[in-house]
N, C-alpha and C. Protein backbone atom coordinates (compact mmCIF):
# COMPACT_ATOMS: atom_id res chain seq x y z
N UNK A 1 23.33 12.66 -3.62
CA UNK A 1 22.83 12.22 -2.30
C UNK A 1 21.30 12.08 -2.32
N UNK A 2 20.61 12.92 -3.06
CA UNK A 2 19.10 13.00 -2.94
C UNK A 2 18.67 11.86 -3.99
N UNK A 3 18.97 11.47 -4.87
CA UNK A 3 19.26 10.11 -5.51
C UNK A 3 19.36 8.76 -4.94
N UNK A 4 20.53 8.85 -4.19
CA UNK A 4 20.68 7.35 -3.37
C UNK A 4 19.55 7.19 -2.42
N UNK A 5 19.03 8.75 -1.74
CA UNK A 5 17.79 9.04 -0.81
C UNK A 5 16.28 8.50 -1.29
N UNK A 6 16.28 8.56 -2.60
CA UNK A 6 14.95 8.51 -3.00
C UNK A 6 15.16 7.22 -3.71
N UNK A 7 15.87 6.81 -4.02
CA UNK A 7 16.48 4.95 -3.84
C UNK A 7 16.12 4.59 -3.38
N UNK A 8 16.83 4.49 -1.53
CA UNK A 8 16.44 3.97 -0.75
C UNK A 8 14.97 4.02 -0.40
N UNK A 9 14.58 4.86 -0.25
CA UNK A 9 13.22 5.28 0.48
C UNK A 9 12.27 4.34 -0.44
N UNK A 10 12.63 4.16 -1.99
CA UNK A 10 11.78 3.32 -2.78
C UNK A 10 11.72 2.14 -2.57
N UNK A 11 13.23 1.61 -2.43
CA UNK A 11 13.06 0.12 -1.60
C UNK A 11 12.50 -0.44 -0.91
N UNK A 12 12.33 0.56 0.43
CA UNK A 12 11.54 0.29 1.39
C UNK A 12 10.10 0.35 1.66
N UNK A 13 9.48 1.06 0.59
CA UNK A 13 7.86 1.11 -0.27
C UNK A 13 8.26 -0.52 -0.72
N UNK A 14 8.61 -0.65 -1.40
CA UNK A 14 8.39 -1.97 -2.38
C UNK A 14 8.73 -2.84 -1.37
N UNK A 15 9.39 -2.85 -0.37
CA UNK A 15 9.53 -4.61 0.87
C UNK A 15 8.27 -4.24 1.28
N UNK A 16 7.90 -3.12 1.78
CA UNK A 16 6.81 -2.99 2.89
C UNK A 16 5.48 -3.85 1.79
N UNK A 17 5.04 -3.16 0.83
CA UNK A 17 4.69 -3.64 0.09
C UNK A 17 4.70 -5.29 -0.65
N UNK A 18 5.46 -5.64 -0.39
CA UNK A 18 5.75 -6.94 -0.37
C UNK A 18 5.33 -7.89 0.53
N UNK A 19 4.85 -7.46 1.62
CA UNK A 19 4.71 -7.86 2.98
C UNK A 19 2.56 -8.10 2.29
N UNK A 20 2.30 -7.70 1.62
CA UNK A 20 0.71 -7.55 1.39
C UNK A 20 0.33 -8.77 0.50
N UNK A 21 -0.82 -9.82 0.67
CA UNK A 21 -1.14 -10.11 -0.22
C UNK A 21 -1.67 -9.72 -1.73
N UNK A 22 -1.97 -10.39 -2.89
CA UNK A 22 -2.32 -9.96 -4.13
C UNK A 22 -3.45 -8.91 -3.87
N UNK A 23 -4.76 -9.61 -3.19
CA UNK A 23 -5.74 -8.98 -2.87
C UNK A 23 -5.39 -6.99 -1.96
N UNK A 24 -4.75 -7.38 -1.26
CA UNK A 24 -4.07 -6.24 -0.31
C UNK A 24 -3.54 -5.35 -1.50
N UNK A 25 -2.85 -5.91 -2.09
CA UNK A 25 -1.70 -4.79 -3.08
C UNK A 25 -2.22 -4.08 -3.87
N UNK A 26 -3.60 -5.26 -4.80
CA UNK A 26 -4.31 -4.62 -5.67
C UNK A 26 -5.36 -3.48 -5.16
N UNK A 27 -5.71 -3.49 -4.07
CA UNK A 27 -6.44 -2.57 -3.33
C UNK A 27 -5.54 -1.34 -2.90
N UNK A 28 -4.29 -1.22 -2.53
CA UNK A 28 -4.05 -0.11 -2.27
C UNK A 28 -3.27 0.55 -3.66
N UNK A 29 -2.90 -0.40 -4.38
CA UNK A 29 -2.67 0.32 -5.76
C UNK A 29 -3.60 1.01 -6.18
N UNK A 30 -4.43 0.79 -6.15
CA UNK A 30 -6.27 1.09 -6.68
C UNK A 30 -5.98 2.40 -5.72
N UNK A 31 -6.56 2.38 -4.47
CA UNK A 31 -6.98 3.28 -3.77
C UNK A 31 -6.01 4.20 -3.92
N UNK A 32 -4.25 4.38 -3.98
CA UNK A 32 -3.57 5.86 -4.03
C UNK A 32 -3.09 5.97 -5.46
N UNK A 33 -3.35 4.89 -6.52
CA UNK A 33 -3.02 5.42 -7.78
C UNK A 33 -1.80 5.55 -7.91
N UNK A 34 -1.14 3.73 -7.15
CA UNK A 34 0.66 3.83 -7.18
C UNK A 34 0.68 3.49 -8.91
N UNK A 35 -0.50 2.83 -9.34
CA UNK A 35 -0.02 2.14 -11.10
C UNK A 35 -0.19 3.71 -11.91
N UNK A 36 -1.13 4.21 -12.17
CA UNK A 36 -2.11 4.84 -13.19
C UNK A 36 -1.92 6.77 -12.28
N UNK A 37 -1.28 6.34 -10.95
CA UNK A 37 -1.76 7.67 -10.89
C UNK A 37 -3.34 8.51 -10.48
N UNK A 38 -3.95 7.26 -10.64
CA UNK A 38 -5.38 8.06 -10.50
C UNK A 38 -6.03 7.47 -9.00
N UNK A 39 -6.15 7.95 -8.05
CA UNK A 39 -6.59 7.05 -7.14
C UNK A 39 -8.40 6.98 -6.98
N UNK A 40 -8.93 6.09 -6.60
CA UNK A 40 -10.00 5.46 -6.53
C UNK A 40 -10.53 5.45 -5.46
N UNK A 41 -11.99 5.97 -5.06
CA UNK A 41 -12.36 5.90 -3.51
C UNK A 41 -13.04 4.48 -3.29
N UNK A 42 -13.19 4.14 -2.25
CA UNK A 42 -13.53 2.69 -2.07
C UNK A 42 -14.49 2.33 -2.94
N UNK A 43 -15.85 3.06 -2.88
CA UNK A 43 -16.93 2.71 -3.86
C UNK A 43 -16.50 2.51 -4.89
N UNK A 44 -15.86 3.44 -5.31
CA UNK A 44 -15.05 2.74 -7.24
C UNK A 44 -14.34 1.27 -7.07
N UNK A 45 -13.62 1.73 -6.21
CA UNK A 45 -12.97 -0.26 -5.81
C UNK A 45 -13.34 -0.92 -5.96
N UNK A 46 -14.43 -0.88 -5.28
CA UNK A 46 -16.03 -1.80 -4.79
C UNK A 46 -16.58 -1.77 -5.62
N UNK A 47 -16.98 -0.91 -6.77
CA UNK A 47 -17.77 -1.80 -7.54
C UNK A 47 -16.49 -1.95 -8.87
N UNK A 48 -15.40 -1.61 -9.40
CA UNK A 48 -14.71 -2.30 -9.94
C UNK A 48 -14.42 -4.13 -9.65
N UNK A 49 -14.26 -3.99 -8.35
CA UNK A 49 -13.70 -5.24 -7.96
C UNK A 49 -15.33 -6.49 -7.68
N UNK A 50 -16.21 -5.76 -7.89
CA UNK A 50 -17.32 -6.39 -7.59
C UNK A 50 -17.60 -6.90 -5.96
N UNK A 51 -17.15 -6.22 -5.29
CA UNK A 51 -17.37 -6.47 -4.04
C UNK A 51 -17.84 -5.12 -2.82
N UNK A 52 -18.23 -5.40 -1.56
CA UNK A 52 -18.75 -4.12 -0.76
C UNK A 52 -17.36 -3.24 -0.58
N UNK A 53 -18.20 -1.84 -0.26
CA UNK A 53 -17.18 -1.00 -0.08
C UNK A 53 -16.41 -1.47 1.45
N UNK A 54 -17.52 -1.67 2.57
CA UNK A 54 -17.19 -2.22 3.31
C UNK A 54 -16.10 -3.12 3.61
N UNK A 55 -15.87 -4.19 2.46
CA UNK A 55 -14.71 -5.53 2.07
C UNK A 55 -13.09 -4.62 2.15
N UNK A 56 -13.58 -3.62 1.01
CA UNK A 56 -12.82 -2.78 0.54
C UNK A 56 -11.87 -1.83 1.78
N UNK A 57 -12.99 -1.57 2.89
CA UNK A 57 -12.45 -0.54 4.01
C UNK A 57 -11.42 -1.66 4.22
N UNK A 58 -12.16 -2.91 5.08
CA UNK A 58 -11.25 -3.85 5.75
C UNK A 58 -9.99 -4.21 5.65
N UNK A 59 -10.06 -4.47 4.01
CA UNK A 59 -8.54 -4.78 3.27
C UNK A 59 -7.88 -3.55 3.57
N UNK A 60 -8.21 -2.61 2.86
CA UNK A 60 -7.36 -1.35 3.20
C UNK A 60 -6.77 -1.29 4.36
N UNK A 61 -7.79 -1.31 5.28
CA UNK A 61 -7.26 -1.18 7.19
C UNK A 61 -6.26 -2.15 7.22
N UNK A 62 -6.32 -2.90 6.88
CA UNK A 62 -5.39 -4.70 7.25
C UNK A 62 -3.93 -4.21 6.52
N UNK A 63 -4.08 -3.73 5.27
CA UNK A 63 -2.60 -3.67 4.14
C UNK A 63 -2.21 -2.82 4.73
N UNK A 64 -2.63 -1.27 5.14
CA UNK A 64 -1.87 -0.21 5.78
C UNK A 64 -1.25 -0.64 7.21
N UNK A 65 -2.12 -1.20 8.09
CA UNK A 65 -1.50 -1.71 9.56
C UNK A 65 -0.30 -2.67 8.83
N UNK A 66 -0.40 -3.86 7.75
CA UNK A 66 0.72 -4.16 7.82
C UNK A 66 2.24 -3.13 7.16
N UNK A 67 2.13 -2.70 6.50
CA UNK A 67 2.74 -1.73 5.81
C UNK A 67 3.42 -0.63 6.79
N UNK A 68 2.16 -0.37 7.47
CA UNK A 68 2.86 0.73 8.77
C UNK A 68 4.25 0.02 9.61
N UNK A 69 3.71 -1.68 9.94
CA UNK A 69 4.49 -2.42 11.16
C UNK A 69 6.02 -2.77 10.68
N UNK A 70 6.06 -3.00 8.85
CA UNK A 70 7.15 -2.71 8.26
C UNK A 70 7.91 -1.81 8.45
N UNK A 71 7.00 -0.42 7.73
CA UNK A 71 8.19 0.88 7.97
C UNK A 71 9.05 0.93 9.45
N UNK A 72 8.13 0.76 10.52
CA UNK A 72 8.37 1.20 12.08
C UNK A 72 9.55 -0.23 12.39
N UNK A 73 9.62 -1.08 11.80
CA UNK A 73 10.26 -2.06 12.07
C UNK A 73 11.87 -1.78 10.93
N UNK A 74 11.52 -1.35 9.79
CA UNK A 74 12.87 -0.82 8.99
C UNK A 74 13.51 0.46 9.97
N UNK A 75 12.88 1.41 10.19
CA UNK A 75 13.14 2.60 11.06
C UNK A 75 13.65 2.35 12.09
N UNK A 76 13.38 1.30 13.01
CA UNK A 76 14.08 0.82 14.24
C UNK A 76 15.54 0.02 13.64
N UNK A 77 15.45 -0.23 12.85
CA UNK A 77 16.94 -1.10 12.27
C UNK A 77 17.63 0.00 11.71
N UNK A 78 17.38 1.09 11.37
CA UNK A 78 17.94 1.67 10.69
C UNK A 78 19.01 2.88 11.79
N UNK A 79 18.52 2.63 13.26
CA UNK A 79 18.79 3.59 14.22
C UNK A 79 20.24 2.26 15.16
């Protein structure tokens, strides 16, 4: 049961996720360290990616609001 649980629950990371552009994805991969494990604070982003940390907040803010409107929208289907 905790199997099919952590299945599912992965699925629904990867649609929500899906929902993000390239730019979006590669930024929050970066920032919680879904690839490597290692997560990155914006300034590392920012200057990895050659751009302001600032750029960096924005995207972030934008991929999580969409990501959030997913989950809350799977969660309501799921009831």
């Amino acid at each position: 049961l905790n199997k099919a649980c952590e299945e599912n629950e992965a699925k629904i990371i990867l649609d929500a996720l899906n929902v993000l552009t390239e730019n979006e994805k590669e930024i929050i991969n970066l920032r919680y360290g879904l690839i490597d494990n290692i997560p990155l604070t914006q300034k590392e982003i920012a200057t990895k990616l050659n751009i302001s940390r600032s750029y960096v907040s924005r995207i972030e803010k934008r991929a999580l609001t969409k990501i959030y409107l997913v989950l809350k929208k799977t969660k309501k289907q799921q009831y």
